[in-house]
PDB file of N, CA and C in Angstrom:
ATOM      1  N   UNK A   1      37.245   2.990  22.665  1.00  0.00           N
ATOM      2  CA  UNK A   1      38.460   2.913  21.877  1.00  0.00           C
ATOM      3  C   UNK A   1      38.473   1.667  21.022  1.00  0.00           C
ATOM      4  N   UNK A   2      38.095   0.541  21.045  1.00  0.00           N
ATOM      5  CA  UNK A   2      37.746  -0.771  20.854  1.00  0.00           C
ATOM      6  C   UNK A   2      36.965  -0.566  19.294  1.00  0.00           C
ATOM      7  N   UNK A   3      35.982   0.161  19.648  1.00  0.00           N
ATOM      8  CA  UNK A   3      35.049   0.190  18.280  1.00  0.00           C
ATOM      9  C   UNK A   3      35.961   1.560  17.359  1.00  0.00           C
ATOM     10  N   UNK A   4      36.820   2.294  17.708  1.00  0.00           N
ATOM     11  CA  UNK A   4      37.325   3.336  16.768  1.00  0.00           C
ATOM     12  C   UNK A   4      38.642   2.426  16.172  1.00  0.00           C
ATOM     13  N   UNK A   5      38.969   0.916  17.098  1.00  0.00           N
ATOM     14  CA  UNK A   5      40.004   0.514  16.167  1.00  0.00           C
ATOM     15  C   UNK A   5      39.085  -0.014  15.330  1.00  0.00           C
ATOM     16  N   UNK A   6      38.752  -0.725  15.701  1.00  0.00           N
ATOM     17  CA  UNK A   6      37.831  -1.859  14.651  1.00  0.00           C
ATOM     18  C   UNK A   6      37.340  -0.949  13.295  1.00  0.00           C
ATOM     19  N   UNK A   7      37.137   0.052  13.252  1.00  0.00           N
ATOM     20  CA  UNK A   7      35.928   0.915  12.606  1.00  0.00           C
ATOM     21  C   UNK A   7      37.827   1.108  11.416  1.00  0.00           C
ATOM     22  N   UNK A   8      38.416   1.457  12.191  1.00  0.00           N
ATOM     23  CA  UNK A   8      39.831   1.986  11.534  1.00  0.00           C
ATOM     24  C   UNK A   8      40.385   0.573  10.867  1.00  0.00           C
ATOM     25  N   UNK A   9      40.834  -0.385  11.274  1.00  0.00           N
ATOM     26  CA  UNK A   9      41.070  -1.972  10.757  1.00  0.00           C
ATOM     27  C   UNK A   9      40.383  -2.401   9.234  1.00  0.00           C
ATOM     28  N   UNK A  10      38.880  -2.810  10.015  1.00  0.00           N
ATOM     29  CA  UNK A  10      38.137  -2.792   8.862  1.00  0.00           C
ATOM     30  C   UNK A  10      37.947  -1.577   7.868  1.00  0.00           C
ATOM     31  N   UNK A  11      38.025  -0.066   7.701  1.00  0.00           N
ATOM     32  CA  UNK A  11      38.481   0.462   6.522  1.00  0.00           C
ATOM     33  C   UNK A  11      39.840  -0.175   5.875  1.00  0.00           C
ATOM     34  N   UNK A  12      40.796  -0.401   6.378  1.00  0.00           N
ATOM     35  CA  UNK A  12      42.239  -0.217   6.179  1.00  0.00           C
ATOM     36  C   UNK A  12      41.672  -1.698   5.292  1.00  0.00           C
ATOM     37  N   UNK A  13      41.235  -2.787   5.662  1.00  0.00           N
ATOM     38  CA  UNK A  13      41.272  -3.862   5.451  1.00  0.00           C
ATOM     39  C   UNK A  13      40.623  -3.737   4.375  1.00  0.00           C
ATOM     40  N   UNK A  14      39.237  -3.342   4.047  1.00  0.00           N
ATOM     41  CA  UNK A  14      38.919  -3.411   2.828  1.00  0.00           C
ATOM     42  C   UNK A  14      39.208  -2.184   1.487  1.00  0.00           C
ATOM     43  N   UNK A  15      39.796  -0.845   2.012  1.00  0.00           N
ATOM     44  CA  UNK A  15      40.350  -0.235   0.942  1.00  0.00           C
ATOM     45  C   UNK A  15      41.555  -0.962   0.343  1.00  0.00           C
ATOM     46  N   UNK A  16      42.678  -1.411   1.146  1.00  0.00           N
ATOM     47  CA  UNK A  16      43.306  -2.464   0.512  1.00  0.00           C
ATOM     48  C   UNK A  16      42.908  -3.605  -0.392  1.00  0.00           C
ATOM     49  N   UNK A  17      42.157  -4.342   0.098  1.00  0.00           N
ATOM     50  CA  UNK A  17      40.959  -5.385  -0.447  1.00  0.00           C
ATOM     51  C   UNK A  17      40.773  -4.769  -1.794  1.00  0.00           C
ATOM     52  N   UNK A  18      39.962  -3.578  -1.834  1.00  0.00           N
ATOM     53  CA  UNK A  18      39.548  -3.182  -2.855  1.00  0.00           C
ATOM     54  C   UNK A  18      40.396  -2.667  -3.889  1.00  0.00           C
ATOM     55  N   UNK A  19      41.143  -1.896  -3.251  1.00  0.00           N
ATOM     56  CA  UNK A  19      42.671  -1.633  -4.478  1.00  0.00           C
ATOM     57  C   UNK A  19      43.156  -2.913  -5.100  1.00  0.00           C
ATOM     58  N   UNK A  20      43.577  -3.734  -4.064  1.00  0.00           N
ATOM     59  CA  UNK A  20      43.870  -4.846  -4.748  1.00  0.00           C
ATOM     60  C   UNK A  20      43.238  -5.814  -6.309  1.00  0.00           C
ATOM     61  N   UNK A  21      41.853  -5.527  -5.940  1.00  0.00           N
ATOM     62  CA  UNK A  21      41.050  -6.146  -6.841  1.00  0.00           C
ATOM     63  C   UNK A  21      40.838  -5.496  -8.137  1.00  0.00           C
ATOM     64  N   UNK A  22      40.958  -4.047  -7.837  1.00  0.00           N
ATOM     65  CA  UNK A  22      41.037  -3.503  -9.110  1.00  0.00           C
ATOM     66  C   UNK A  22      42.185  -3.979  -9.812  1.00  0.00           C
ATOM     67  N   UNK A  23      43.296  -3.597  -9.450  1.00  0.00           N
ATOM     68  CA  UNK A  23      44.495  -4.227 -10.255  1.00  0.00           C
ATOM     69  C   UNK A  23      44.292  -5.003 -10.517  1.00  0.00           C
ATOM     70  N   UNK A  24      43.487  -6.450 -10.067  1.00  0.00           N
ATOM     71  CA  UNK A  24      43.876  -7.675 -10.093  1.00  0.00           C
ATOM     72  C   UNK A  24      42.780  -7.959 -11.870  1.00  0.00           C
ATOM     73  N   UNK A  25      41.614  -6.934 -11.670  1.00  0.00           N
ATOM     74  CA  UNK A  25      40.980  -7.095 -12.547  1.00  0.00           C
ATOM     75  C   UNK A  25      41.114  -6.501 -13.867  1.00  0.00           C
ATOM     76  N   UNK A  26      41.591  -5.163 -13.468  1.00  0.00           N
ATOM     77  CA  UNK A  26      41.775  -4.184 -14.458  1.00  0.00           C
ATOM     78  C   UNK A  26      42.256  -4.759 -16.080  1.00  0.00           C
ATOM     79  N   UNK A  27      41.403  -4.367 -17.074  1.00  0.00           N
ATOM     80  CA  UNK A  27      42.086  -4.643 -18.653  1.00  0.00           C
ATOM     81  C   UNK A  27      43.501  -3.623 -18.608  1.00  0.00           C
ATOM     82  N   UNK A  28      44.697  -5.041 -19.092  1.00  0.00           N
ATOM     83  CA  UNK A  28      45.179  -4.319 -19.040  1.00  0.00           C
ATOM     84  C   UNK A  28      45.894  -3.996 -20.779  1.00  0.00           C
ATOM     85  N   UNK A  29      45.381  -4.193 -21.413  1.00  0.00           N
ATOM     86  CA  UNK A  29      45.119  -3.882 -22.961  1.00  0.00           C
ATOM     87  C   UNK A  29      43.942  -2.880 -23.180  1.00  0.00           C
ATOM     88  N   UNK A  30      44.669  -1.285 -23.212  1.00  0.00           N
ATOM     89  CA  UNK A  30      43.359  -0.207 -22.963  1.00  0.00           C
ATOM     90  C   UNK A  30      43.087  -0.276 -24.663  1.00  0.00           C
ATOM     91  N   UNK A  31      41.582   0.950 -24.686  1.00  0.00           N
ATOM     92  CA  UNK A  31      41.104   0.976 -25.567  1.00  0.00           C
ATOM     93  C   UNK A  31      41.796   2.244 -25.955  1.00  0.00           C
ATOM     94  N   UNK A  32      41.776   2.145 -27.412  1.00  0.00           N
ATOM     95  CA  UNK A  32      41.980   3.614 -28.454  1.00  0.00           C
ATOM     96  C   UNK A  32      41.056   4.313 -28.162  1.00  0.00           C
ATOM     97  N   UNK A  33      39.779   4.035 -27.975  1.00  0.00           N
ATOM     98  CA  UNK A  33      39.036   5.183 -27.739  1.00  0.00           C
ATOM     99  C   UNK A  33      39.048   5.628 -26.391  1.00  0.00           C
ATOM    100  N   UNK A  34      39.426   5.010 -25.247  1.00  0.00           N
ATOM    101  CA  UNK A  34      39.746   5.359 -23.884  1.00  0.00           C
ATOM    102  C   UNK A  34      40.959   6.050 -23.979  1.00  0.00           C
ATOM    103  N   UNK A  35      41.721   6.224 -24.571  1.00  0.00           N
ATOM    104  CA  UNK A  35      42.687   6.806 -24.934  1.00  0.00           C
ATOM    105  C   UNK A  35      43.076   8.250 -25.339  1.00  0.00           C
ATOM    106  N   UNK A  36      41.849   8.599 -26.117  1.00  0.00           N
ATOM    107  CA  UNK A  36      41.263   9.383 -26.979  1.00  0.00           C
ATOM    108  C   UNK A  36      41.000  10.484 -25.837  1.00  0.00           C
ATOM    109  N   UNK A  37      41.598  11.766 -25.786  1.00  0.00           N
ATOM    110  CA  UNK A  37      41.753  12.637 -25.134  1.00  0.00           C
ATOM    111  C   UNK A  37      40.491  13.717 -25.328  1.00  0.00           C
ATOM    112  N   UNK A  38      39.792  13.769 -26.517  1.00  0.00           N
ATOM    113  CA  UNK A  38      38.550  14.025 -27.041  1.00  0.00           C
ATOM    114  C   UNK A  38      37.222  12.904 -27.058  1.00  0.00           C
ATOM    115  N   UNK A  39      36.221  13.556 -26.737  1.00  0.00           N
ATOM    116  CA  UNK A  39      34.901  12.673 -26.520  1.00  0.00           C
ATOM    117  C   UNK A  39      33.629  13.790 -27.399  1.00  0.00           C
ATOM    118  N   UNK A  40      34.075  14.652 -28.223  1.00  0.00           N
ATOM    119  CA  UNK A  40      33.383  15.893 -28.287  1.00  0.00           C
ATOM    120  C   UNK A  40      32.817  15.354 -30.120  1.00  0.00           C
ATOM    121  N   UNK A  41      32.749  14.079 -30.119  1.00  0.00           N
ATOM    122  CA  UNK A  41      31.614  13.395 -31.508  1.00  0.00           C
ATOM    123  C   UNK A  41      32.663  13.555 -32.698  1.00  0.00           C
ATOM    124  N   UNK A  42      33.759  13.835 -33.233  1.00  0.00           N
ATOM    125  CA  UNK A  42      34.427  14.070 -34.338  1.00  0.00           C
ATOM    126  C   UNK A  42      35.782  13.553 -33.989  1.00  0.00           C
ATOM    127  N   UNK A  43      36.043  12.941 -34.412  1.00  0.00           N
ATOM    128  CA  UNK A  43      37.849  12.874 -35.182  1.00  0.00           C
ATOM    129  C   UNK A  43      38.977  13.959 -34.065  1.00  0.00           C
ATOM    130  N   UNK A  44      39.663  13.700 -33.594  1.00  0.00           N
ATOM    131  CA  UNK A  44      40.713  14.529 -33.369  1.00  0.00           C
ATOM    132  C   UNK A  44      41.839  14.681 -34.174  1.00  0.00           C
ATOM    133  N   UNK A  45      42.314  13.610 -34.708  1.00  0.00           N
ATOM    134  CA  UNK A  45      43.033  13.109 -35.505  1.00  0.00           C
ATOM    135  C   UNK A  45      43.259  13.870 -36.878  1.00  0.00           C
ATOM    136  N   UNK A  46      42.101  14.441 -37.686  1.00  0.00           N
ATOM    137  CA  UNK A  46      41.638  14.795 -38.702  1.00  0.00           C
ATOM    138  C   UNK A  46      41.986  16.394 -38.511  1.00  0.00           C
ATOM    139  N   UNK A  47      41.770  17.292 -39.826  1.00  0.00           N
ATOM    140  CA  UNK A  47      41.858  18.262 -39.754  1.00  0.00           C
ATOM    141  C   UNK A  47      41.429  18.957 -39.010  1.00  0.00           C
ATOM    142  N   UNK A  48      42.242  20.020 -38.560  1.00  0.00           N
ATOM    143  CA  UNK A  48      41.456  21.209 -37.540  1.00  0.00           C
ATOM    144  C   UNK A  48      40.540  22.096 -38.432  1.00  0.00           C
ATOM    145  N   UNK A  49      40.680  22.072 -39.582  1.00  0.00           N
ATOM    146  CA  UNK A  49      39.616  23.445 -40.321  1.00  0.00           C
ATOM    147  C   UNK A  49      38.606  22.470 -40.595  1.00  0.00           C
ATOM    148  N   UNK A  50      37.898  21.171 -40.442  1.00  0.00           N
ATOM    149  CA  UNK A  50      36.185  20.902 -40.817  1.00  0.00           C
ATOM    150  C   UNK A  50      35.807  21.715 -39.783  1.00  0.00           C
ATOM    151  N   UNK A  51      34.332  21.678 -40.204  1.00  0.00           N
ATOM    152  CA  UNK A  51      33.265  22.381 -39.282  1.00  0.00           C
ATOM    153  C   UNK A  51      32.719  21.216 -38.535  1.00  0.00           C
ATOM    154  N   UNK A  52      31.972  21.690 -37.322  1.00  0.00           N
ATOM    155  CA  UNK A  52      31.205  20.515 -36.193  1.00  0.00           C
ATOM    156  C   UNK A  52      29.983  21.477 -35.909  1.00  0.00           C
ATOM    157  N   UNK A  53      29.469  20.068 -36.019  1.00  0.00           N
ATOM    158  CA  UNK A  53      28.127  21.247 -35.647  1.00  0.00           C
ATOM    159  C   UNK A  53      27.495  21.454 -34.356  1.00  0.00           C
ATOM    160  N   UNK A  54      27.029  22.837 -34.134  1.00  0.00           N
ATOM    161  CA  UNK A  54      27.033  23.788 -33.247  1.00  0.00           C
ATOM    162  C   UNK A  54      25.672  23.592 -32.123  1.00  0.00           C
ATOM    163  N   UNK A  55      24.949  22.332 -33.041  1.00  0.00           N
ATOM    164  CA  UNK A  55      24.353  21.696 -32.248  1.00  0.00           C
ATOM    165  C   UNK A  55      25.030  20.705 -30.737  1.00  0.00           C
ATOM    166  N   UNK A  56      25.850  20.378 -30.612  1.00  0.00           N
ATOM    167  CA  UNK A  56      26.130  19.760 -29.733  1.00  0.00           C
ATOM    168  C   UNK A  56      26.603  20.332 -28.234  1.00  0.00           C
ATOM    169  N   UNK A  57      27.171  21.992 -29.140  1.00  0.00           N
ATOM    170  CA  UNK A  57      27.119  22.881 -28.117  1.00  0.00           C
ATOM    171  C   UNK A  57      25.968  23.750 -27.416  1.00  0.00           C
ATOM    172  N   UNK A  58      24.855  23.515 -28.567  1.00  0.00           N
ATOM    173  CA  UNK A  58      23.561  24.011 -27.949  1.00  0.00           C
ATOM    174  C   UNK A  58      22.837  22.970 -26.595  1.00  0.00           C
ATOM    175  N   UNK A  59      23.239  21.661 -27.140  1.00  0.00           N
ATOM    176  CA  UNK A  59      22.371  20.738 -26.309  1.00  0.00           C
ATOM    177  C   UNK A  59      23.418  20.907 -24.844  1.00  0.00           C
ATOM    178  N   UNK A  60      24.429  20.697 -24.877  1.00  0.00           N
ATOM    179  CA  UNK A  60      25.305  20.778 -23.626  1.00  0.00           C
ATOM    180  C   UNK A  60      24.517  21.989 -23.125  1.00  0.00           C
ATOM    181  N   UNK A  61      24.679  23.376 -23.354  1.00  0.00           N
ATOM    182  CA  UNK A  61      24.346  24.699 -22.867  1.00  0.00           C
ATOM    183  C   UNK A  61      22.678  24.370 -21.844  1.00  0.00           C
ATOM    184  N   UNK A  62      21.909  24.044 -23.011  1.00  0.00           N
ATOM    185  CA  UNK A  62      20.430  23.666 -22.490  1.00  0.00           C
ATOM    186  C   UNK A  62      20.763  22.956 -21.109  1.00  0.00           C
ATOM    187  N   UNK A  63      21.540  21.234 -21.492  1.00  0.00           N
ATOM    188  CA  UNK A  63      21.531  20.647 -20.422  1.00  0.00           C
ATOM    189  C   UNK A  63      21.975  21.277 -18.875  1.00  0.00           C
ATOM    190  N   UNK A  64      22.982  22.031 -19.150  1.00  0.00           N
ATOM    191  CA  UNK A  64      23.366  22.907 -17.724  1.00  0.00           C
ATOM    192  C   UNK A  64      22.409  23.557 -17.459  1.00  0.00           C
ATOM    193  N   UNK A  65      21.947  24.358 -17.939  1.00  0.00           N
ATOM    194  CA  UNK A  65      21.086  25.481 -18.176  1.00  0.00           C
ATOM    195  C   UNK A  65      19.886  24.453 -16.790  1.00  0.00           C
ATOM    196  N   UNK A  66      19.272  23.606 -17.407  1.00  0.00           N
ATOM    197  CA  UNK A  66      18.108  22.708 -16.674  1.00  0.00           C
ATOM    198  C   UNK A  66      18.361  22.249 -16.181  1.00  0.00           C
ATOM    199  N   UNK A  67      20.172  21.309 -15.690  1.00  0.00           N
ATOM    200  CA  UNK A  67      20.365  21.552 -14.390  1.00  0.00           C
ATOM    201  C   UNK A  67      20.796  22.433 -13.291  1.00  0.00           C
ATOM    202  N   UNK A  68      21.237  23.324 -13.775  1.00  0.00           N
ATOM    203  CA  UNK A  68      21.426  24.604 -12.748  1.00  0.00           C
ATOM    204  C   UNK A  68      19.965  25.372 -12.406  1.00  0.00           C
ATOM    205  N   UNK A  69      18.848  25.324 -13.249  1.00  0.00           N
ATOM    206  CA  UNK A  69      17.556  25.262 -12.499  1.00  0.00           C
ATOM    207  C   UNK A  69      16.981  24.148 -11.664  1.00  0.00           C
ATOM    208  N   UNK A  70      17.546  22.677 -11.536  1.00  0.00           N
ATOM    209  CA  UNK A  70      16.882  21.778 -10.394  1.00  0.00           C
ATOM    210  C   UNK A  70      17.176  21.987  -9.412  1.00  0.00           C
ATOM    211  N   UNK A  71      19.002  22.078  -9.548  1.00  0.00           N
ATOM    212  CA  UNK A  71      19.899  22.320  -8.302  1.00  0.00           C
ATOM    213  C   UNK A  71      19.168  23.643  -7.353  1.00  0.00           C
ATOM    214  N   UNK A  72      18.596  24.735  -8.107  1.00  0.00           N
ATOM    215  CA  UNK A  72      17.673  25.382  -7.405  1.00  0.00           C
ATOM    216  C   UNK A  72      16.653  25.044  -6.619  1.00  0.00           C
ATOM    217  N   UNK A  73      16.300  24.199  -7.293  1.00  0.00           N
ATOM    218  CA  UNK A  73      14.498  23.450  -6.519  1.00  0.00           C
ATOM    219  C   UNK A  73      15.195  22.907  -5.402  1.00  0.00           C
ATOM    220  N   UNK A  74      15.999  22.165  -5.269  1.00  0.00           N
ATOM    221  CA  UNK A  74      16.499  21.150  -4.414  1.00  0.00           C
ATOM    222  C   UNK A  74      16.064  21.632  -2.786  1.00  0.00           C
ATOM    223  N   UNK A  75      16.245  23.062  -2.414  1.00  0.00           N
ATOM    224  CA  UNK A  75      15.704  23.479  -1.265  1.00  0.00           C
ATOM    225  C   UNK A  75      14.228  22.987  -1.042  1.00  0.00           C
ATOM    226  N   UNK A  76      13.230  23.346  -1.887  1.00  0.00           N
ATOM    227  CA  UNK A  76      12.166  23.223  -1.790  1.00  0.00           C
ATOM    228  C   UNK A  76      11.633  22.897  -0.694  1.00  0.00           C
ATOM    229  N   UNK A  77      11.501  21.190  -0.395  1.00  0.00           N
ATOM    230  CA  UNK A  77      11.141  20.609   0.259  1.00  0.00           C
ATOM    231  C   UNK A  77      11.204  21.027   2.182  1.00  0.00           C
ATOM    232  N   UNK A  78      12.438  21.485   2.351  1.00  0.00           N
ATOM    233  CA  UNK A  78      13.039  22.317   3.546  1.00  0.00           C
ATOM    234  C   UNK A  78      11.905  23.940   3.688  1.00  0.00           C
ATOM    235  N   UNK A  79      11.750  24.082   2.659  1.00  0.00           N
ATOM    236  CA  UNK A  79      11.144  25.769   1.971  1.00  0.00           C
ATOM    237  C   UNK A  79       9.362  25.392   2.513  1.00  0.00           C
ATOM    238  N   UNK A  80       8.706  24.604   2.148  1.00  0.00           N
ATOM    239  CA  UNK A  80       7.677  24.109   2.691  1.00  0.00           C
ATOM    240  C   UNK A  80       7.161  23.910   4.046  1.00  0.00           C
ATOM    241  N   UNK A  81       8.326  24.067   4.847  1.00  0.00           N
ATOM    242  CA  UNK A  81       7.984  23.799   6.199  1.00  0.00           C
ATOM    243  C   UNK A  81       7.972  25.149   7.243  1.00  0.00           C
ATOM    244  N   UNK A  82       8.250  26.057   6.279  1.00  0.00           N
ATOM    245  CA  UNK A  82       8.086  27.589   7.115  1.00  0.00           C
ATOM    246  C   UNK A  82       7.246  28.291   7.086  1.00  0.00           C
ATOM    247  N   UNK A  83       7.005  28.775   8.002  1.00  0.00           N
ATOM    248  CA  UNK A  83       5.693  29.427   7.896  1.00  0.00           C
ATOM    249  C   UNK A  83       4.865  30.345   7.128  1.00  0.00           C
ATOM    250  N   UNK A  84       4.995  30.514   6.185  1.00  0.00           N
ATOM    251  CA  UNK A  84       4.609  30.975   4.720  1.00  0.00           C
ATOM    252  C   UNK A  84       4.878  30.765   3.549  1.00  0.00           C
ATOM    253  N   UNK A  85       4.867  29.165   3.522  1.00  0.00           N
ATOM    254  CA  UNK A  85       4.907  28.517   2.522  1.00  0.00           C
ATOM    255  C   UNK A  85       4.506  28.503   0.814  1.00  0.00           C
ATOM    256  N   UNK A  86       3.274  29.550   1.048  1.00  0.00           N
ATOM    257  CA  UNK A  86       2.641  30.004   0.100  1.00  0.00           C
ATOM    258  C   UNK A  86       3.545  30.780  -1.436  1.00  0.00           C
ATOM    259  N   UNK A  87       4.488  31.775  -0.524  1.00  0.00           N
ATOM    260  CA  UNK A  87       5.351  32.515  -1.677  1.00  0.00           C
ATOM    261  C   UNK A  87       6.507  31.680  -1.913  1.00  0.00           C
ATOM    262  N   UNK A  88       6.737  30.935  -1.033  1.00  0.00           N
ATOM    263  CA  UNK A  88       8.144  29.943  -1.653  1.00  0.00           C
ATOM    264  C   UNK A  88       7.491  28.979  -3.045  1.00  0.00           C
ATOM    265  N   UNK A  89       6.178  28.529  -2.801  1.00  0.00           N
ATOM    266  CA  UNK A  89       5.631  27.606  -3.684  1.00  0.00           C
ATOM    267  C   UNK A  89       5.170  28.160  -4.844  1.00  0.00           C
ATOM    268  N   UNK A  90       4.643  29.268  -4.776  1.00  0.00           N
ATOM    269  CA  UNK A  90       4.205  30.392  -5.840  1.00  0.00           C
ATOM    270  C   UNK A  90       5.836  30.924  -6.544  1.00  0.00           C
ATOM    271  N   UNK A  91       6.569  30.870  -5.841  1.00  0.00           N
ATOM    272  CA  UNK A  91       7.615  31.198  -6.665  1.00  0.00           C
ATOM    273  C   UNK A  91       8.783  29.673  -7.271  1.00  0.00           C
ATOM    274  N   UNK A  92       8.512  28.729  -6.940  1.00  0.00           N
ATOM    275  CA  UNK A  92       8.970  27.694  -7.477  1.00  0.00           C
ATOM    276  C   UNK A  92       7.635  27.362  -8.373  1.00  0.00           C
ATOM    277  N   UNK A  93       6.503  27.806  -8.862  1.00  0.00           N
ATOM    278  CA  UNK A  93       6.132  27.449  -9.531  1.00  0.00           C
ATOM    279  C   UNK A  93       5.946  28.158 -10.814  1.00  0.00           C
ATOM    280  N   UNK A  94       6.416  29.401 -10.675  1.00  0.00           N
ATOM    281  CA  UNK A  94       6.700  30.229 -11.250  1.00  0.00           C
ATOM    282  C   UNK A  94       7.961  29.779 -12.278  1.00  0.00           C
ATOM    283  N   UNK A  95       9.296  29.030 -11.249  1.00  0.00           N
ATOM    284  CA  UNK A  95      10.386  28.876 -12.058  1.00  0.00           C
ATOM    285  C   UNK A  95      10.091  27.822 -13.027  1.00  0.00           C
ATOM    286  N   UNK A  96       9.270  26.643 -12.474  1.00  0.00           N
ATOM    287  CA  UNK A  96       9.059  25.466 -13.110  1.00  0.00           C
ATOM    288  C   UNK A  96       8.065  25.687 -14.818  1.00  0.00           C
ATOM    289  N   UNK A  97       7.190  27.012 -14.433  1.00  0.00           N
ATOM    290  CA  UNK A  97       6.586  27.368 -15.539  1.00  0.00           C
ATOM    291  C   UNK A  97       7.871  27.941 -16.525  1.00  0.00           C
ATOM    292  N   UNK A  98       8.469  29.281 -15.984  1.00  0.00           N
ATOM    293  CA  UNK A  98       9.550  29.125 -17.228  1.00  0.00           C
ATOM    294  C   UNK A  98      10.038  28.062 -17.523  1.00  0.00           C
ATOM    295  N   UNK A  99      10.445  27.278 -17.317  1.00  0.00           N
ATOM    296  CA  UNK A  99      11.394  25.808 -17.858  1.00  0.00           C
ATOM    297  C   UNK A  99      10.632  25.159 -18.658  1.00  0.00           C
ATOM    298  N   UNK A 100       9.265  25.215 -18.378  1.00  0.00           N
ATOM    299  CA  UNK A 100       8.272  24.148 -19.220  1.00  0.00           C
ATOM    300  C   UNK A 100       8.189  25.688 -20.565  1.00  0.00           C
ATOM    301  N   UNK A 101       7.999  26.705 -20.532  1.00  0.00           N
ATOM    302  CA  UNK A 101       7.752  27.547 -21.415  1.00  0.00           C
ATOM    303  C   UNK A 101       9.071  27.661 -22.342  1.00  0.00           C
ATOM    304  N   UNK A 102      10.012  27.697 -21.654  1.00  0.00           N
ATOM    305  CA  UNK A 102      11.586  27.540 -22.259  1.00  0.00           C
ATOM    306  C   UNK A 102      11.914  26.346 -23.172  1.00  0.00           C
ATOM    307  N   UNK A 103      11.767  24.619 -22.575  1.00  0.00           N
ATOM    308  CA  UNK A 103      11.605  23.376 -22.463  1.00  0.00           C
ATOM    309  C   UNK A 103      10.959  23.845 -24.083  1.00  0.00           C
ATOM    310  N   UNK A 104       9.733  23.841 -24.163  1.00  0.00           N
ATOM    311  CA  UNK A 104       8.683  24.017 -25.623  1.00  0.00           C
ATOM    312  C   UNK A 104       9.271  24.596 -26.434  1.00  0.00           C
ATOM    313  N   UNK A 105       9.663  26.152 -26.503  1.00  0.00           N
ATOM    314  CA  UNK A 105      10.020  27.315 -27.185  1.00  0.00           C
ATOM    315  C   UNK A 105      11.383  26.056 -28.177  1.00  0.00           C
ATOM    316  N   UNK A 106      12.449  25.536 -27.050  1.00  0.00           N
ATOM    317  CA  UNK A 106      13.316  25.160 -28.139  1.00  0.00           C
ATOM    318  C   UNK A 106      13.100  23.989 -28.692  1.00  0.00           C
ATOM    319  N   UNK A 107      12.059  22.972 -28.094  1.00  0.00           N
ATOM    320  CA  UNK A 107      11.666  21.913 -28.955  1.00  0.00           C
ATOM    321  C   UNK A 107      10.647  22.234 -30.391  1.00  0.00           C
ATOM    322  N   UNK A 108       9.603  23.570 -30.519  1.00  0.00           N
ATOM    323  CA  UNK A 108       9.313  24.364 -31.471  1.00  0.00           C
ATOM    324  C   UNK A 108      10.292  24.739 -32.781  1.00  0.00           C
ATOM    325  N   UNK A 109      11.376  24.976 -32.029  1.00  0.00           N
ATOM    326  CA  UNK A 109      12.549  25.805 -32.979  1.00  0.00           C
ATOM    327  C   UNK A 109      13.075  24.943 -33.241  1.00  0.00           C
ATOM    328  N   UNK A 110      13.018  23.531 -32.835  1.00  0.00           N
ATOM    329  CA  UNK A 110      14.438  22.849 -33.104  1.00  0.00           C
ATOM    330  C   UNK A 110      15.587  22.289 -32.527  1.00  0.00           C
ATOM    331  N   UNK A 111      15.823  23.140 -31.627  1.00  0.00           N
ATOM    332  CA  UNK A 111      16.903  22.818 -31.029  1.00  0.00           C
ATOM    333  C   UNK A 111      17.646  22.074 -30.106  1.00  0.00           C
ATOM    334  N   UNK A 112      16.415  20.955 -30.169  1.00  0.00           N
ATOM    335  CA  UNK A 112      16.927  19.364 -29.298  1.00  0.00           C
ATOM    336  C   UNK A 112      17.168  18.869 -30.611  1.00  0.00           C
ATOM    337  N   UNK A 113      17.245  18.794 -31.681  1.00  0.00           N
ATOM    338  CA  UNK A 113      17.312  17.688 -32.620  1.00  0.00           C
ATOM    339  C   UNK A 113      18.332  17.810 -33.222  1.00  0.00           C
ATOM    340  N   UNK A 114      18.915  16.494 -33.505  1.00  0.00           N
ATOM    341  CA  UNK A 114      20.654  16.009 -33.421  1.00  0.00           C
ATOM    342  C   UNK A 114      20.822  16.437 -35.438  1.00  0.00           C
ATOM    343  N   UNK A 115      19.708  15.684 -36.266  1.00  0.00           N
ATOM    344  CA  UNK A 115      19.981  15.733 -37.205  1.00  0.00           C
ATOM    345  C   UNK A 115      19.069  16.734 -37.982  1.00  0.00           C
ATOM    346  N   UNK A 116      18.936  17.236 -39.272  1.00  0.00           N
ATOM    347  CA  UNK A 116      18.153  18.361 -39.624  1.00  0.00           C
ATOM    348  C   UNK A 116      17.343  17.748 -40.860  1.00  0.00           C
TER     349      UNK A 116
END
C-alpha cells in the first residue's frame, strides 16, 4: 500500500508541477497564424472563388496512402516467428514491391512535385 501511495503522490505532485509550468511559461501574446483556423497553404481571409492547387491534395492522399501501407508491415516482425514464415515474407515482399513500383510510377508522372 506504501508504494501505491507514493506512486499516486508523486503523479499528483508532478502533473501539478507540470501544469503549473506551462502557465507559468506559456506566450501569452498568441500568434495570428496560431490563430488561423486554416493551415491548408492559402489565405483564408481572401476570396473563396481562387483556385488551389490540387497538388497538395495529391501529396496528402499519397502520404496516407504509404502510411496506411507501413501500419500494415508493423506485424511483421511477430509474423516471422511462426512456423512458416516463408509466405508471410513472400507476401510482405510482395507489398513492399508495389509501393516501390507505385513510389516510381508517381515520381515519373510528377506527382511529388510542389511546383511545375
Amino acid at each position: 500500500m506504501n508504494m501505491i501511495t507514493f506512486m499516486i503522490t508523486t503523479s499528483l505532485i508532478l502533473s501539478i508541477a507540470l501544469t503549473t509550468l506551462n502557465f507559468w511559461i506559456a506566450q501569452m501574446n498568441p500568434d495570428s497564424e496560431k490563430l488561423s483556423p486554416y493551415e491548408c497553404g492559402f489565405d483564408p481571409l481572401g476570396s473563396a472563388r481562387l483556385p488551389f492547387s490540387i497538388r497538395f491534395f495529391m501529396v496528402a492522399i499519397l502520404f496516407l496512402l504509404f502510411d496506411l501501407e507501413i501500419a500494415l508491415l508493423l506485424p511483421l516482425p511477430w509474423a516471422t516467428q511462426l512456423q512458416d514464415p516463408t509466405t508471410t515474407l513472400t507476401w510482405a515482399s510482395i507489398l513492399i514491391l508495389l509501393l516501390t513500383v507505385g513510389l516510381v510510377y508517381e515520381w515519373t508522372q510528377g506527382g511529388l512535385e510542389w511546383a511545375e
